[in-house]
PDB file of N, CA and C in Angstrom:
ATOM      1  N   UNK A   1       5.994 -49.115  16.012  1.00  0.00           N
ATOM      2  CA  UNK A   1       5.099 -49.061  17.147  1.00  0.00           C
ATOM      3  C   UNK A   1       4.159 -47.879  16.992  1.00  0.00           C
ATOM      4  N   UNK A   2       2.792 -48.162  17.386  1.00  0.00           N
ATOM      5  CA  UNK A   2       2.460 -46.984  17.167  1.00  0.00           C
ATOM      6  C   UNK A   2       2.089 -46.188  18.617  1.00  0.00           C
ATOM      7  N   UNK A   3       2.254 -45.186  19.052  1.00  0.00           N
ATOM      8  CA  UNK A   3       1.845 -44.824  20.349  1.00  0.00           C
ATOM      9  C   UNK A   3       0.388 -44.277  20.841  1.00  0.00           C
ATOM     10  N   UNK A   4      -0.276 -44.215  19.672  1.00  0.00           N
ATOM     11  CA  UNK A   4      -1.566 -43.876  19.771  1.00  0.00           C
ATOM     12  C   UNK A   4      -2.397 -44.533  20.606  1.00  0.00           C
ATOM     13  N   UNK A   5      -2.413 -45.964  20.059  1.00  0.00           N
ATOM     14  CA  UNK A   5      -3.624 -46.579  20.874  1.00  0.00           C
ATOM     15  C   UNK A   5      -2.797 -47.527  22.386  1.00  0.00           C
ATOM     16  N   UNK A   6      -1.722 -47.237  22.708  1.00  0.00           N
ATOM     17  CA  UNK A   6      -1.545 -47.948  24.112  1.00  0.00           C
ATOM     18  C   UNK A   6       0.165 -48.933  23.456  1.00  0.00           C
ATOM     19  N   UNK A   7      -0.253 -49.663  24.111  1.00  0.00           N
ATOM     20  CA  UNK A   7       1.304 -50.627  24.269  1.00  0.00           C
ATOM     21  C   UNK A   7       1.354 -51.669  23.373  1.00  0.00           C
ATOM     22  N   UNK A   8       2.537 -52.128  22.566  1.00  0.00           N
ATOM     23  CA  UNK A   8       2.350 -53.081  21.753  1.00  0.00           C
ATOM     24  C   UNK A   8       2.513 -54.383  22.744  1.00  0.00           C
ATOM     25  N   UNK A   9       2.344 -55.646  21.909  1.00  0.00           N
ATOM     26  CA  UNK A   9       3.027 -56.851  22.348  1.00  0.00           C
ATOM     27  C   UNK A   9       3.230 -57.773  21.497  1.00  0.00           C
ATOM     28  N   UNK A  10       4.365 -58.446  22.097  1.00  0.00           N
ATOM     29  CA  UNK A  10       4.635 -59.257  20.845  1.00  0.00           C
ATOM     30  C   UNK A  10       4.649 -60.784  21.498  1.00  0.00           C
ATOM     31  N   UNK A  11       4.397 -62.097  20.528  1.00  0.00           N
ATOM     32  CA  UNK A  11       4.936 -63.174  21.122  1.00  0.00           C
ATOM     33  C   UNK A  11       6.273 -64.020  20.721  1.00  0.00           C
ATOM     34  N   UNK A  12       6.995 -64.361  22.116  1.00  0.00           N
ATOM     35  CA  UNK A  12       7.915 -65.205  20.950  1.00  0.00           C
ATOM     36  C   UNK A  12       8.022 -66.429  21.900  1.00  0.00           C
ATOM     37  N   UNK A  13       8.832 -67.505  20.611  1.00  0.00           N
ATOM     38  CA  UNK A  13       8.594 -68.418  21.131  1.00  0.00           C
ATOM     39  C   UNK A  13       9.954 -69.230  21.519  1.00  0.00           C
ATOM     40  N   UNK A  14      10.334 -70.119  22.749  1.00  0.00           N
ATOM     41  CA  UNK A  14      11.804 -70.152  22.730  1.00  0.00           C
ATOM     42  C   UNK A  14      11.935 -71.927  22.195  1.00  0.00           C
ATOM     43  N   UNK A  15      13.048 -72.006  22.229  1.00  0.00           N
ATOM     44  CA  UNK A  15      14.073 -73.293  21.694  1.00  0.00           C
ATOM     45  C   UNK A  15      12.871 -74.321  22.027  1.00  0.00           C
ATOM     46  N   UNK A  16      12.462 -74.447  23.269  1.00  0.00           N
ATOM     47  CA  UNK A  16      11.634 -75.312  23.586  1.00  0.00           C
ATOM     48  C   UNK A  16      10.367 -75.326  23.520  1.00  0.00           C
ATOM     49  N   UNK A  17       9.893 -74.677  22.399  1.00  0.00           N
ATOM     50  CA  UNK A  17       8.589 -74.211  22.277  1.00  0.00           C
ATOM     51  C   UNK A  17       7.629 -73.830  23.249  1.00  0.00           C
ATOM     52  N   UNK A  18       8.161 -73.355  24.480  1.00  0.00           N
ATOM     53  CA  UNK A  18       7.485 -72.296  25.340  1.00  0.00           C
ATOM     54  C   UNK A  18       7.298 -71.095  24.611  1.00  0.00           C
ATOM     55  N   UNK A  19       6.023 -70.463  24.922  1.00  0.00           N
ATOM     56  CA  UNK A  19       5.556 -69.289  24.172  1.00  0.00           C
ATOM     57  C   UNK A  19       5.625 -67.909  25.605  1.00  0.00           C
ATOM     58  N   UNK A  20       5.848 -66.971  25.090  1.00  0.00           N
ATOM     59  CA  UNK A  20       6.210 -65.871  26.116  1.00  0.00           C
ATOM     60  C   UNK A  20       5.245 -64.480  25.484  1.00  0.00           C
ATOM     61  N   UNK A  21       4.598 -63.779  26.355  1.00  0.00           N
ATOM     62  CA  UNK A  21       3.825 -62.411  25.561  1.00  0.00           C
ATOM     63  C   UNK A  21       5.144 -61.378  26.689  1.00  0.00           C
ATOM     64  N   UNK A  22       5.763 -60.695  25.384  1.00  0.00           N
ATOM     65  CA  UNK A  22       6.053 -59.495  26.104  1.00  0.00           C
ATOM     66  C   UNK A  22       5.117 -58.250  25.996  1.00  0.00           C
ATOM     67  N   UNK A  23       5.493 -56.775  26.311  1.00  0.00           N
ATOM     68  CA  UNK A  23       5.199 -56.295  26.092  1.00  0.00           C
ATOM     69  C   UNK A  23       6.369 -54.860  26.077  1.00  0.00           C
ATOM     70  N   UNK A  24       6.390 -54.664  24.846  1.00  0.00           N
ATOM     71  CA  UNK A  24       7.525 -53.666  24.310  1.00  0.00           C
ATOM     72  C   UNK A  24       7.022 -52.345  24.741  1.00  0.00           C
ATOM     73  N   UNK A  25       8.308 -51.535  25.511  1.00  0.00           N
ATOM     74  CA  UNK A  25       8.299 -50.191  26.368  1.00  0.00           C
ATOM     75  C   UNK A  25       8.787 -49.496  25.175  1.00  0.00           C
ATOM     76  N   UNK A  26       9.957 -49.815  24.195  1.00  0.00           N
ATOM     77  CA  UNK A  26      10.251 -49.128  23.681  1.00  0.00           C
ATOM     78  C   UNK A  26      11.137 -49.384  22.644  1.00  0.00           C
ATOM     79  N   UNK A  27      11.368 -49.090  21.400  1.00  0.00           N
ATOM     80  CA  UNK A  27      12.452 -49.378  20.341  1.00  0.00           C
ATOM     81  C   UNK A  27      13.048 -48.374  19.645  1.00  0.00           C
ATOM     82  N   UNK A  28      14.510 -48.997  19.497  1.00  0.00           N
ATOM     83  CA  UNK A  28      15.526 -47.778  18.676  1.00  0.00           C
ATOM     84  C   UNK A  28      15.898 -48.856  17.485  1.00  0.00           C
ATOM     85  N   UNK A  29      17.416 -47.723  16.635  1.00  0.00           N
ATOM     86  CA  UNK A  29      18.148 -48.260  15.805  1.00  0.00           C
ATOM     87  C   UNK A  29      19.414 -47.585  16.210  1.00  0.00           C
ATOM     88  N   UNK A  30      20.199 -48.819  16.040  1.00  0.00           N
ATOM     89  CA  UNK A  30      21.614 -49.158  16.474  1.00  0.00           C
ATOM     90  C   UNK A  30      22.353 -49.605  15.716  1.00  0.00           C
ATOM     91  N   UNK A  31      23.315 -48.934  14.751  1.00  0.00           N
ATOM     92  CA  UNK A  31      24.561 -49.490  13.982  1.00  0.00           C
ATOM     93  C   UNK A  31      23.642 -50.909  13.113  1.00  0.00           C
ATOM     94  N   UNK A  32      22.586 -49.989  12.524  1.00  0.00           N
ATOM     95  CA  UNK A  32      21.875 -51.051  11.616  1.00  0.00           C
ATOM     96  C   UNK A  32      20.790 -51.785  12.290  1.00  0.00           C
ATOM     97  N   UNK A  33      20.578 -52.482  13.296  1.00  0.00           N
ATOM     98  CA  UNK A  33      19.962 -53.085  13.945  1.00  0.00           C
ATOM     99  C   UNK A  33      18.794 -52.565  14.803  1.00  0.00           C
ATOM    100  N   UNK A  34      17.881 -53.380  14.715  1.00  0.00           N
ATOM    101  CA  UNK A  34      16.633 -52.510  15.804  1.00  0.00           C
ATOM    102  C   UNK A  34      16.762 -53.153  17.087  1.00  0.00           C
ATOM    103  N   UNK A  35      16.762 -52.545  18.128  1.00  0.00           N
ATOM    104  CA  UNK A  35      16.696 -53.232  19.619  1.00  0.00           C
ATOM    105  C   UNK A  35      15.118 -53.031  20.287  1.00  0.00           C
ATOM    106  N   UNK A  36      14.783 -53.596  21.260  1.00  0.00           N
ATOM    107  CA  UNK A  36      13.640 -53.444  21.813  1.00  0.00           C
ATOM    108  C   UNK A  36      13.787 -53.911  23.174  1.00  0.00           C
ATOM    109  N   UNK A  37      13.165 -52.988  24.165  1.00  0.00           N
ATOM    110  CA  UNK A  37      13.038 -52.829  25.159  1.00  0.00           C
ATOM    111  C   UNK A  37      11.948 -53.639  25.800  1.00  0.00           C
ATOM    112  N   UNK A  38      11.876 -55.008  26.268  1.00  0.00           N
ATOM    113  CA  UNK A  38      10.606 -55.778  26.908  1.00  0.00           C
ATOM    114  C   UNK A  38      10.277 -55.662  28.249  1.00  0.00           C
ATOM    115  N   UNK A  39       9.289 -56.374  28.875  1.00  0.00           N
ATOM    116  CA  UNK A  39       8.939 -56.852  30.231  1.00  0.00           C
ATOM    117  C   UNK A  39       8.449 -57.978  29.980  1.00  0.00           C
ATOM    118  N   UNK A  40       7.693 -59.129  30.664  1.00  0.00           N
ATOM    119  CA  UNK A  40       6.942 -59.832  30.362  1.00  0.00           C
ATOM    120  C   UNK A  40       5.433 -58.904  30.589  1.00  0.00           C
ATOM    121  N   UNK A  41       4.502 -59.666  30.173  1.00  0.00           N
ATOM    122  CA  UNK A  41       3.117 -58.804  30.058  1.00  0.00           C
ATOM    123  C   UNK A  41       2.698 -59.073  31.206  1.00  0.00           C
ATOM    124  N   UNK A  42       2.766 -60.477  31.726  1.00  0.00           N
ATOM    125  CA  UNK A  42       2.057 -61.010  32.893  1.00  0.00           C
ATOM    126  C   UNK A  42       2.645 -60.241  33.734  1.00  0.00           C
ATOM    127  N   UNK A  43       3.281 -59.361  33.758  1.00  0.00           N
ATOM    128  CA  UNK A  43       4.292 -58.386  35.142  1.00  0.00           C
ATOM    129  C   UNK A  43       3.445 -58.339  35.806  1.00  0.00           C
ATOM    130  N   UNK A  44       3.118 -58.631  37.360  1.00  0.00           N
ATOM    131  CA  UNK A  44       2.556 -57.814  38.281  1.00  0.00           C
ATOM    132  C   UNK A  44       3.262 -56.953  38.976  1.00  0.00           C
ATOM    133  N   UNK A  45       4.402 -56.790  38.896  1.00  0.00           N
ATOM    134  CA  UNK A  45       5.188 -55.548  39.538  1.00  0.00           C
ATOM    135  C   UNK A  45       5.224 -54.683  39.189  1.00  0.00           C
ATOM    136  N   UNK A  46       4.497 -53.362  39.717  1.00  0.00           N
ATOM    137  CA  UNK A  46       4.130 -51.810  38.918  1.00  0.00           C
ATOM    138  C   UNK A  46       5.032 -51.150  39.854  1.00  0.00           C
ATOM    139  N   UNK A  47       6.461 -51.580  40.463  1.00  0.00           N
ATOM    140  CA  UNK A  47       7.742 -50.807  41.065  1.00  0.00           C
ATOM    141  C   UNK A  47       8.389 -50.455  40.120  1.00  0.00           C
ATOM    142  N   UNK A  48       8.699 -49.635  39.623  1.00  0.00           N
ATOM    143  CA  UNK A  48       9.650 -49.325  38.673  1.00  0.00           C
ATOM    144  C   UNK A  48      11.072 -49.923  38.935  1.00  0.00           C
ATOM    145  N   UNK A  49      11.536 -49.870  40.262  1.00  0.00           N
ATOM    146  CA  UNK A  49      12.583 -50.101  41.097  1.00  0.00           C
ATOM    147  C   UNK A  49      12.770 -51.774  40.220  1.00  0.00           C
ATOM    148  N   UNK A  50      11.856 -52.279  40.711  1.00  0.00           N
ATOM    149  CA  UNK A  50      12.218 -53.984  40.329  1.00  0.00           C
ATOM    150  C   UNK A  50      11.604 -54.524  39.191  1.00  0.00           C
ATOM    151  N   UNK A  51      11.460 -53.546  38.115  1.00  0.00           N
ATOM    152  CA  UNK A  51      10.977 -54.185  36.785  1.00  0.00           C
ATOM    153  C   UNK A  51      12.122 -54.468  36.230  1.00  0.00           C
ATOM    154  N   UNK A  52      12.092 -55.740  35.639  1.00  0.00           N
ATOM    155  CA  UNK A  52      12.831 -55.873  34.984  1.00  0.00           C
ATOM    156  C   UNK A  52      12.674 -55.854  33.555  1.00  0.00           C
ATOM    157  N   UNK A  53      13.846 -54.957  32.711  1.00  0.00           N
ATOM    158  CA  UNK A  53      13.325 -54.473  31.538  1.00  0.00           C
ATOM    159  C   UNK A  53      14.657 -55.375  30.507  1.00  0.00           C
ATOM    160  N   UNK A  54      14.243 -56.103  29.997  1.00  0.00           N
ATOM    161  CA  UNK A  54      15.211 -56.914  29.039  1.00  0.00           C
ATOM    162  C   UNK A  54      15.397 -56.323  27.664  1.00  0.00           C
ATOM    163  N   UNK A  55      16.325 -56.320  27.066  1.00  0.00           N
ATOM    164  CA  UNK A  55      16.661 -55.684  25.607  1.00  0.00           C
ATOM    165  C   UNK A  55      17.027 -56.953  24.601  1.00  0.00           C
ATOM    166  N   UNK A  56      16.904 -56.774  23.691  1.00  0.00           N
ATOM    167  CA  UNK A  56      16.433 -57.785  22.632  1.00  0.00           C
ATOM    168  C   UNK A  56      16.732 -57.241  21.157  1.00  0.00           C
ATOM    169  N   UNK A  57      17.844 -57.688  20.489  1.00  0.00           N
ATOM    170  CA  UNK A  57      18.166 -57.384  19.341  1.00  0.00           C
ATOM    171  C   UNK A  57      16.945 -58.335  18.086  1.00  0.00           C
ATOM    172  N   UNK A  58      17.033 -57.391  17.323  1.00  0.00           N
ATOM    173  CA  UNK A  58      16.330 -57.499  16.109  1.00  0.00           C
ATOM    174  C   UNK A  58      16.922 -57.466  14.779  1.00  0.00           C
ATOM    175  N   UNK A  59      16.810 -58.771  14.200  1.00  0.00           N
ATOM    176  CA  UNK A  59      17.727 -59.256  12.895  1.00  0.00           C
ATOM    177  C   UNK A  59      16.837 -59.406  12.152  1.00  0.00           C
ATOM    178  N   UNK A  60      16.510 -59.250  10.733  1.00  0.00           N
ATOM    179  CA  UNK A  60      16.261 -59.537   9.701  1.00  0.00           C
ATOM    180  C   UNK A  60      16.483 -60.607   9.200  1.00  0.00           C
ATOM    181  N   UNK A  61      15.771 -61.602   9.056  1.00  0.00           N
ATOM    182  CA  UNK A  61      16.851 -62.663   8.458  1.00  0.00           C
ATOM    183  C   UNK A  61      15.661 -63.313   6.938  1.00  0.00           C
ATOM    184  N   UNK A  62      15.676 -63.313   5.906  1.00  0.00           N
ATOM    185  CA  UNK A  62      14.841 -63.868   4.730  1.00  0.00           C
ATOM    186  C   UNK A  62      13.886 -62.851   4.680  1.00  0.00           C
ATOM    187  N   UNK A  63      13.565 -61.723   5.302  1.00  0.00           N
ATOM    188  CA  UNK A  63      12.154 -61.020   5.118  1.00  0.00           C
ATOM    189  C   UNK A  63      11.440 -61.173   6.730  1.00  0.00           C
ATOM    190  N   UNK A  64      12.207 -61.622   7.712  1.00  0.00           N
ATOM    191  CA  UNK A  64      11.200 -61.782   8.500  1.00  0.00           C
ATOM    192  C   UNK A  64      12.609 -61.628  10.060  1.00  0.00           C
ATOM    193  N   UNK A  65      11.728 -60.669  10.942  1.00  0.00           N
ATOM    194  CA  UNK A  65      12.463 -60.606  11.996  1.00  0.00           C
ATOM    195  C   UNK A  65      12.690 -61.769  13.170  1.00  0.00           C
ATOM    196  N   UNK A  66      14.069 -61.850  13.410  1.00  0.00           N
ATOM    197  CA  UNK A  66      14.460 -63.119  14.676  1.00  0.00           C
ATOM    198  C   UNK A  66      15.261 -62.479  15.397  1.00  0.00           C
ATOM    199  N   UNK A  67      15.005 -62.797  16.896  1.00  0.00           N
ATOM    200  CA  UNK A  67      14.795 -62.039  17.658  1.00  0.00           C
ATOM    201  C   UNK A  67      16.163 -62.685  18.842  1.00  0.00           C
ATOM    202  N   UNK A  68      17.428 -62.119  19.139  1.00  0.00           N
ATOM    203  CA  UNK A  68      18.339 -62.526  19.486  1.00  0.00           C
ATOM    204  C   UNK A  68      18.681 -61.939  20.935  1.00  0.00           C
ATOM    205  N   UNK A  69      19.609 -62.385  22.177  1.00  0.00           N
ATOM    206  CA  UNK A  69      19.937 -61.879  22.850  1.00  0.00           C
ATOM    207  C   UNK A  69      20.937 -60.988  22.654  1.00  0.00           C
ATOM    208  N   UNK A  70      21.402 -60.164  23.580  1.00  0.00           N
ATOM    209  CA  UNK A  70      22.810 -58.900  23.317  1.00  0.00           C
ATOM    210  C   UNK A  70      23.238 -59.691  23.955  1.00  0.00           C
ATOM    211  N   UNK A  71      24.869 -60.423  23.589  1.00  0.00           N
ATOM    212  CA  UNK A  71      25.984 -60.843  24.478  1.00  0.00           C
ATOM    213  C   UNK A  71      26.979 -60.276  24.454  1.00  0.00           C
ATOM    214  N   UNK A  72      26.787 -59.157  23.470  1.00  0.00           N
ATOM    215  CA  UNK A  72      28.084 -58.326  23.924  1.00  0.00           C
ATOM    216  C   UNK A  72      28.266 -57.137  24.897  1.00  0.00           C
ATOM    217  N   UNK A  73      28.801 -57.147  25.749  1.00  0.00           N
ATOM    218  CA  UNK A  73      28.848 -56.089  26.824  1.00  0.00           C
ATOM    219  C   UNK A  73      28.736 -54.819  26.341  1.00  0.00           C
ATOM    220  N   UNK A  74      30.099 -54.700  25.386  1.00  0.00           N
ATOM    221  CA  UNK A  74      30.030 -53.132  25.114  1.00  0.00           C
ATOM    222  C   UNK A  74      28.520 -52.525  23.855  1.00  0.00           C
ATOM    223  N   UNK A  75      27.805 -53.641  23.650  1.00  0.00           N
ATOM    224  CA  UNK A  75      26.676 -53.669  22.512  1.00  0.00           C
ATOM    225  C   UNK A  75      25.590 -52.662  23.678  1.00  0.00           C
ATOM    226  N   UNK A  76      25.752 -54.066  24.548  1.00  0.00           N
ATOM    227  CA  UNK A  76      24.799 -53.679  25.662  1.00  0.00           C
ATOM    228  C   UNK A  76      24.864 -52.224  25.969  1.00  0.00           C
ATOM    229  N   UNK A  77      25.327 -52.186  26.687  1.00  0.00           N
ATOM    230  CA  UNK A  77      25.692 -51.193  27.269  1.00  0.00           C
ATOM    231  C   UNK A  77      25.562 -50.127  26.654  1.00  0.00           C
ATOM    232  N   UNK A  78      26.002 -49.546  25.267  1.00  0.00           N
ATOM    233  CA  UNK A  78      26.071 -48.588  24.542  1.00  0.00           C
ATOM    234  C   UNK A  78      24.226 -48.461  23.805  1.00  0.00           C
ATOM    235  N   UNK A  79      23.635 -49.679  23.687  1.00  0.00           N
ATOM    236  CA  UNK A  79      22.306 -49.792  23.341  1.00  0.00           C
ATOM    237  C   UNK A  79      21.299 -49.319  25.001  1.00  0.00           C
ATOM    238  N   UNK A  80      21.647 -49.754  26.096  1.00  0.00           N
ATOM    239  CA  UNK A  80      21.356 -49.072  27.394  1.00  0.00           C
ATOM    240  C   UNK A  80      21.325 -47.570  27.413  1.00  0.00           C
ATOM    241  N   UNK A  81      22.491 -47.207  27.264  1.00  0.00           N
ATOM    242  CA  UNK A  81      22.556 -45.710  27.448  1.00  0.00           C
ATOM    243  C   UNK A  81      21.846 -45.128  26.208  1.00  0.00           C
ATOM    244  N   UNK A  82      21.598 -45.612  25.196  1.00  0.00           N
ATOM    245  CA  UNK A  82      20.218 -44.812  24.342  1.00  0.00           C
ATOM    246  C   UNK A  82      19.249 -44.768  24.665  1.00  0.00           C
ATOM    247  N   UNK A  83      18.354 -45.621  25.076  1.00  0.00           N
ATOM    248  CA  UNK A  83      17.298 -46.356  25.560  1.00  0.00           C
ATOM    249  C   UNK A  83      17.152 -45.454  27.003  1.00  0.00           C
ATOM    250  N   UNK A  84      17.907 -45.066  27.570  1.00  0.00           N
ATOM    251  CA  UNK A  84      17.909 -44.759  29.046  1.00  0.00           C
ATOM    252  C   UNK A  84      17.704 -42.619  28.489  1.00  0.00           C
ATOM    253  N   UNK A  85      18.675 -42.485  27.554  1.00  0.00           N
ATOM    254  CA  UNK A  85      18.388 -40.931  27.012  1.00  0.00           C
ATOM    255  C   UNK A  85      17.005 -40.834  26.442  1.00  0.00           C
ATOM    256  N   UNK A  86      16.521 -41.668  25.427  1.00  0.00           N
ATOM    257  CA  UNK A  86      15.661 -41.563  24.641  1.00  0.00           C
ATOM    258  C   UNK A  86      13.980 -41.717  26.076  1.00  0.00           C
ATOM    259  N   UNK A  87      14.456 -42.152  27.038  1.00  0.00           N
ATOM    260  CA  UNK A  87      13.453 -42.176  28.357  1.00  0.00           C
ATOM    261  C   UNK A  87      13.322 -40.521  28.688  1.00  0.00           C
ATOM    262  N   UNK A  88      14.504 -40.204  28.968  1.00  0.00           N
ATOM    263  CA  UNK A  88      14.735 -39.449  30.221  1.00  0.00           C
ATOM    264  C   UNK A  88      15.023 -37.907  28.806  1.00  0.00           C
ATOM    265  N   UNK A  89      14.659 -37.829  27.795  1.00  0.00           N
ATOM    266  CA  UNK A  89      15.309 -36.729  26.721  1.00  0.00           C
ATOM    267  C   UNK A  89      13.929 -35.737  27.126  1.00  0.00           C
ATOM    268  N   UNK A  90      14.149 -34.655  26.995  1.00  0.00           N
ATOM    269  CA  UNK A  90      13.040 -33.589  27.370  1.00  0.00           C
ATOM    270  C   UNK A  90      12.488 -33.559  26.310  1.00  0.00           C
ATOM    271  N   UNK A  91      11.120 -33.414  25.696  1.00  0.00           N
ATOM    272  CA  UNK A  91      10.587 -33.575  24.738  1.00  0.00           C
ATOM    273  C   UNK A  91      10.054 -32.044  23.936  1.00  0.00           C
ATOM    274  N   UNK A  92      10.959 -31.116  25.126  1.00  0.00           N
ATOM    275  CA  UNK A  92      10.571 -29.950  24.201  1.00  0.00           C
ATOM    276  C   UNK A  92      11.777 -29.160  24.125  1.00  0.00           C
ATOM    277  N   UNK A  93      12.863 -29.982  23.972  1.00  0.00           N
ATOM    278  CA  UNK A  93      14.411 -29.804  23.556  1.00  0.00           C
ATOM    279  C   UNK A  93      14.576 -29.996  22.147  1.00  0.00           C
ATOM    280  N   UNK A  94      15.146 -29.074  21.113  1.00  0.00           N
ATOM    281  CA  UNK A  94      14.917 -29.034  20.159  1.00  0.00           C
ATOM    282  C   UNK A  94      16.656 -29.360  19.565  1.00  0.00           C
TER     283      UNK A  94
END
């Protein structure tokens, strides 16, 4: 991602060939894996309170990334609490 020029987005597309634009808040690496932090783009809700922010594992698969849900709780969860530090980390903590 680059943070220079503004917000990325990505599209994906599901089982039923509905197409979706997110737009990625943020990405880590996790026990190998990249996760990413979405919204949809079309959000009109600028509450922080009721955004909903979905996480989204990132697989490699032939050279090319596919893009999976977290169903594991403790995945979740432990990928949450990075995502939630890496927000909230003071940036002039060394």
């Amino acid at each position: 991602m680059n943070d220079t020029y503004g917000s990325d987005y990505i599209t994906i597309t599901d089982d039923d060939g509905n197409e979706y634009e997110l737009e990625v808040l943020n990405t880590l690496e996790y026990n190998g894996c990249n996760y990413l932090a979405v919204i949809p783009a079309d959000s009109d809700d600028t509450d922080p309170v009721n955004l909903q922010v979905c996480i989204i594992k990132s697989v490699e698969e032939d050279g090319e990334p596919i893009l999976y849900t977290v169903d594991d709780e403790d995945e979740l969860s432990a990928v949450n609490d990075l995502l939630m530090d890496s927000i909230y980390a003071d940036p002039f903590e060394n």
